[in-house]
C-alpha atoms as a PDB file:
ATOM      1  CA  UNK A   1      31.242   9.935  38.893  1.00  0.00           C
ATOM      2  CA  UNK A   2      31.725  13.226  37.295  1.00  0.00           C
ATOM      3  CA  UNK A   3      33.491  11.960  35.012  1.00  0.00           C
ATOM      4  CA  UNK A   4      31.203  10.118  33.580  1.00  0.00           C
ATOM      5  CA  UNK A   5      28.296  12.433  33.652  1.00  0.00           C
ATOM      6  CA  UNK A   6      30.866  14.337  31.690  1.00  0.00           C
ATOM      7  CA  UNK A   7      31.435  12.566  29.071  1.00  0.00           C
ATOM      8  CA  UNK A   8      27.832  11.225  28.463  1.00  0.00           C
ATOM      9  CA  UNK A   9      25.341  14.186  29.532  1.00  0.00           C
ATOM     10  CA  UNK A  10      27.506  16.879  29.504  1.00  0.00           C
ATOM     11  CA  UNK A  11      29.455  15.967  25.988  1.00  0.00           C
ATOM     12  CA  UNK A  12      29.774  19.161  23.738  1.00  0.00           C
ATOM     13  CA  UNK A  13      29.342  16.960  20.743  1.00  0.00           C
ATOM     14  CA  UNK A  14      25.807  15.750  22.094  1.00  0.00           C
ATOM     15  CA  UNK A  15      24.890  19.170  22.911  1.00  0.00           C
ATOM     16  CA  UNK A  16      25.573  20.876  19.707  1.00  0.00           C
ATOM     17  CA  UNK A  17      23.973  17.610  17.750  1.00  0.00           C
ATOM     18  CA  UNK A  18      20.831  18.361  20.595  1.00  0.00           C
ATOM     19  CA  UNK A  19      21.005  22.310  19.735  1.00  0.00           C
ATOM     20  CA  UNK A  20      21.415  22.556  15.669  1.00  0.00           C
ATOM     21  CA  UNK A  21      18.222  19.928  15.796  1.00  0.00           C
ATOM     22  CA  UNK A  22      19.872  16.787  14.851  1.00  0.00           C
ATOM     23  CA  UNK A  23      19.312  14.664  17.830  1.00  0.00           C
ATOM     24  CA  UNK A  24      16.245  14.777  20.629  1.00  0.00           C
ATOM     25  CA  UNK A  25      16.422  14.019  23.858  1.00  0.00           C
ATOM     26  CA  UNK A  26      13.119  13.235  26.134  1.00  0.00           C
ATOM     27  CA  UNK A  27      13.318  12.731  29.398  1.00  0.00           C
ATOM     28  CA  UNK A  28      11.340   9.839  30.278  1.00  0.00           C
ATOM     29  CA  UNK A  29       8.941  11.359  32.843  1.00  0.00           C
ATOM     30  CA  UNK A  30       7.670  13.861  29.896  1.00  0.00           C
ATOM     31  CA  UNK A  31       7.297  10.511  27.708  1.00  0.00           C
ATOM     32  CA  UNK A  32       5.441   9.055  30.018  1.00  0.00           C
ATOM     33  CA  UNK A  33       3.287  12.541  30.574  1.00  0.00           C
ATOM     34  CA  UNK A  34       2.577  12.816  26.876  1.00  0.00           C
ATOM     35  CA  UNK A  35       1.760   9.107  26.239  1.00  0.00           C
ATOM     36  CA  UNK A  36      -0.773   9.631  28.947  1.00  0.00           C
ATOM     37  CA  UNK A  37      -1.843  13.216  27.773  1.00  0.00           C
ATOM     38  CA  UNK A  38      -2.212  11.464  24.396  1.00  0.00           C
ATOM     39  CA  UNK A  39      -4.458   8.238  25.832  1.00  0.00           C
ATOM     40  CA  UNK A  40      -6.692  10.653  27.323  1.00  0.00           C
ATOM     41  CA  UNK A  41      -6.935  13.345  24.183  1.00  0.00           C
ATOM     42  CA  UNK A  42     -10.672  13.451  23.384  1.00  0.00           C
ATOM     43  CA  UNK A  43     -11.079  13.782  27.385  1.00  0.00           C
ATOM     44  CA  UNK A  44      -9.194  16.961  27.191  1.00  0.00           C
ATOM     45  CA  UNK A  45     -10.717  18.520  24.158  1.00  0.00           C
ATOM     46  CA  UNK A  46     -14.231  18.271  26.319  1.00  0.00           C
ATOM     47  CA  UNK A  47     -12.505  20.075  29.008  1.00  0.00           C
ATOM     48  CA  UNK A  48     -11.289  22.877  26.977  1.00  0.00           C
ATOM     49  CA  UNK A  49     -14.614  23.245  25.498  1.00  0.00           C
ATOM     50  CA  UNK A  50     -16.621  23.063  28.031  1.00  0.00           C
ATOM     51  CA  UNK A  51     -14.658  23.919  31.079  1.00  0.00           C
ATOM     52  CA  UNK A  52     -15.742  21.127  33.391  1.00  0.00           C
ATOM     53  CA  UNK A  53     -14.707  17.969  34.033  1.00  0.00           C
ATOM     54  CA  UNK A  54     -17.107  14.637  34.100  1.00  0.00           C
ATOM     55  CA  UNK A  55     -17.060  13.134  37.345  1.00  0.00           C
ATOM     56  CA  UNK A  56     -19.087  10.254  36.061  1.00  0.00           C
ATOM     57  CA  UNK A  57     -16.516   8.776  34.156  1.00  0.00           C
ATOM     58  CA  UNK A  58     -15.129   7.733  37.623  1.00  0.00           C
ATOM     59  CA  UNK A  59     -11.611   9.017  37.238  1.00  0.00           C
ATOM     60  CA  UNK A  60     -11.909  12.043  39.554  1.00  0.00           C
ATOM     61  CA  UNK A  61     -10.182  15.435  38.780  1.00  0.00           C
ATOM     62  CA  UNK A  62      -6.093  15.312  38.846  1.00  0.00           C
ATOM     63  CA  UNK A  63      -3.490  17.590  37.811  1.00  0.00           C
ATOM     64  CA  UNK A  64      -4.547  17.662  34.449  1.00  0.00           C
ATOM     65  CA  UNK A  65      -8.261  17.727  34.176  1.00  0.00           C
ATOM     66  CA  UNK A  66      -7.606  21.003  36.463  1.00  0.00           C
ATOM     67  CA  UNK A  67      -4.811  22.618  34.441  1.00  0.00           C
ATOM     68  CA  UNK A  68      -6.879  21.796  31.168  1.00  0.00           C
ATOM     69  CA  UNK A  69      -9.618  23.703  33.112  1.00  0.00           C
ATOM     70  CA  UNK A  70      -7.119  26.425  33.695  1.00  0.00           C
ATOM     71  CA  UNK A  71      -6.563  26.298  29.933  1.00  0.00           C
ATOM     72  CA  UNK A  72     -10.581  26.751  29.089  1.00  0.00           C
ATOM     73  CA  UNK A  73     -10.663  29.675  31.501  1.00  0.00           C
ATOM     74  CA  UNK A  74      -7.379  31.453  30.770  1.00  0.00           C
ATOM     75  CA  UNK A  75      -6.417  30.373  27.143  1.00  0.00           C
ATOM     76  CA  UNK A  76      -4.330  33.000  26.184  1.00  0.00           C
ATOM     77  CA  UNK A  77      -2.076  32.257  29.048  1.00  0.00           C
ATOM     78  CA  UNK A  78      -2.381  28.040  29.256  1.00  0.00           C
ATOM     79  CA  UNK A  79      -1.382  26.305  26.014  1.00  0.00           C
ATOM     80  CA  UNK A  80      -1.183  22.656  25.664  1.00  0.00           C
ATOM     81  CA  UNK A  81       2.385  22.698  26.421  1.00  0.00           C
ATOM     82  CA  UNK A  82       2.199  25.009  29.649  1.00  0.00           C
ATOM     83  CA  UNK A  83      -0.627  22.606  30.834  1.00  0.00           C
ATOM     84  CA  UNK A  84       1.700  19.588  30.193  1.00  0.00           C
ATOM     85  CA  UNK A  85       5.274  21.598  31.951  1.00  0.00           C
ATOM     86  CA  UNK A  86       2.855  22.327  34.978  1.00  0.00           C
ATOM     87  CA  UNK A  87       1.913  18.872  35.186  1.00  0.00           C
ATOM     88  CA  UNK A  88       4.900  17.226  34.846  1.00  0.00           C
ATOM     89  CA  UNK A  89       6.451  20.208  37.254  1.00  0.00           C
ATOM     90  CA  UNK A  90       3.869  19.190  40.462  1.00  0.00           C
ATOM     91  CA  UNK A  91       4.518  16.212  40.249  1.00  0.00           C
ATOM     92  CA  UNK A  92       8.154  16.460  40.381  1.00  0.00           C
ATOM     93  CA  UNK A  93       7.959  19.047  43.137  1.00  0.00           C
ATOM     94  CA  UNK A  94       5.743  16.093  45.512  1.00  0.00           C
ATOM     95  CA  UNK A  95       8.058  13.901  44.355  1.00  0.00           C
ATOM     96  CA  UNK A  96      11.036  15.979  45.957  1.00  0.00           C
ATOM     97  CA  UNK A  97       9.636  17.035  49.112  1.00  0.00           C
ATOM     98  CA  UNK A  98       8.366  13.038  49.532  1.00  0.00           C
ATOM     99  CA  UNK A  99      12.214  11.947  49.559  1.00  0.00           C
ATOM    100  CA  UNK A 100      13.389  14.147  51.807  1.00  0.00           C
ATOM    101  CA  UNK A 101      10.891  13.716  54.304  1.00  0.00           C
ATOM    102  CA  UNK A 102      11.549  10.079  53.939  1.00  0.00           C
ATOM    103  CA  UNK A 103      15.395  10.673  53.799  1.00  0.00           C
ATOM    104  CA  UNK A 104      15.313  12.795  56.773  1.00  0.00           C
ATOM    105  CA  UNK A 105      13.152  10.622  58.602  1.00  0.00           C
ATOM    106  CA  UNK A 106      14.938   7.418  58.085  1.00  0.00           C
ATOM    107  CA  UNK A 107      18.498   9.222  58.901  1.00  0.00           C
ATOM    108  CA  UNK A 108      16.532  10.760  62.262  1.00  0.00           C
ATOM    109  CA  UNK A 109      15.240   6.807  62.942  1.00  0.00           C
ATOM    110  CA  UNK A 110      19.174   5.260  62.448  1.00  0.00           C
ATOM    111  CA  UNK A 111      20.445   8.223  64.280  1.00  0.00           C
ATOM    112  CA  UNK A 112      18.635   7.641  67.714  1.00  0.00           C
ATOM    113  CA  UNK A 113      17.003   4.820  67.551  1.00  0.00           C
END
């Protein structure tokens, strides 16, 4: 309903609130990404010290214990919010291609069944 995204997402009076620093909007997959980059802070900080990650905490190495290893290894290029936008970025991008394999599989299965 364009309409509707008009009025509530697109509203110039939300926007300029939004852009003179009033008002924040956080999406919440980048609340949920900081709440968990928070949880696992000290983690992190061993990471960017040391450069490697400890297996025998039993976690395993995801997105990012490897882009907080980027970070120890190329500091001047990975800050703590590039290693956070490149998290949250993968994981949208599997996300994406997930549904429309799963979209175009489902259509393919209706279509001839």
């Amino acid at each position: 309903m364009p309409f509707l995204d008009l009025l509530l997402e697109k509203n110039w009076i939300k926007l300029s609130l939004e852009r003179w620093g009033f008002t924040k909007t956080v999406f919440p997959v980048t609340k949920f990404a900081l709440d968990r980059s928070t949880e696992r802070y000290s983690e992190m900080q061993k990471i960017k010290e040391g450069g490697f990650v400890d297996e025998s905490s039993g976690r395993g190495v995801d997105l990012l214990s490897k882009f907080t290893q980027a970070q120890h290894a190329h500091p001047e290029f990975m800050t703590d919010t590039q290693v956070l936008t490149s998290t949250i970025s993968m994981v949208f991008a599997g996300s994406e291609t997930t549904a429309i394999s799963l979209s175009s599989v489902f259509y393919h299965l209706l279509k001839h069944p």
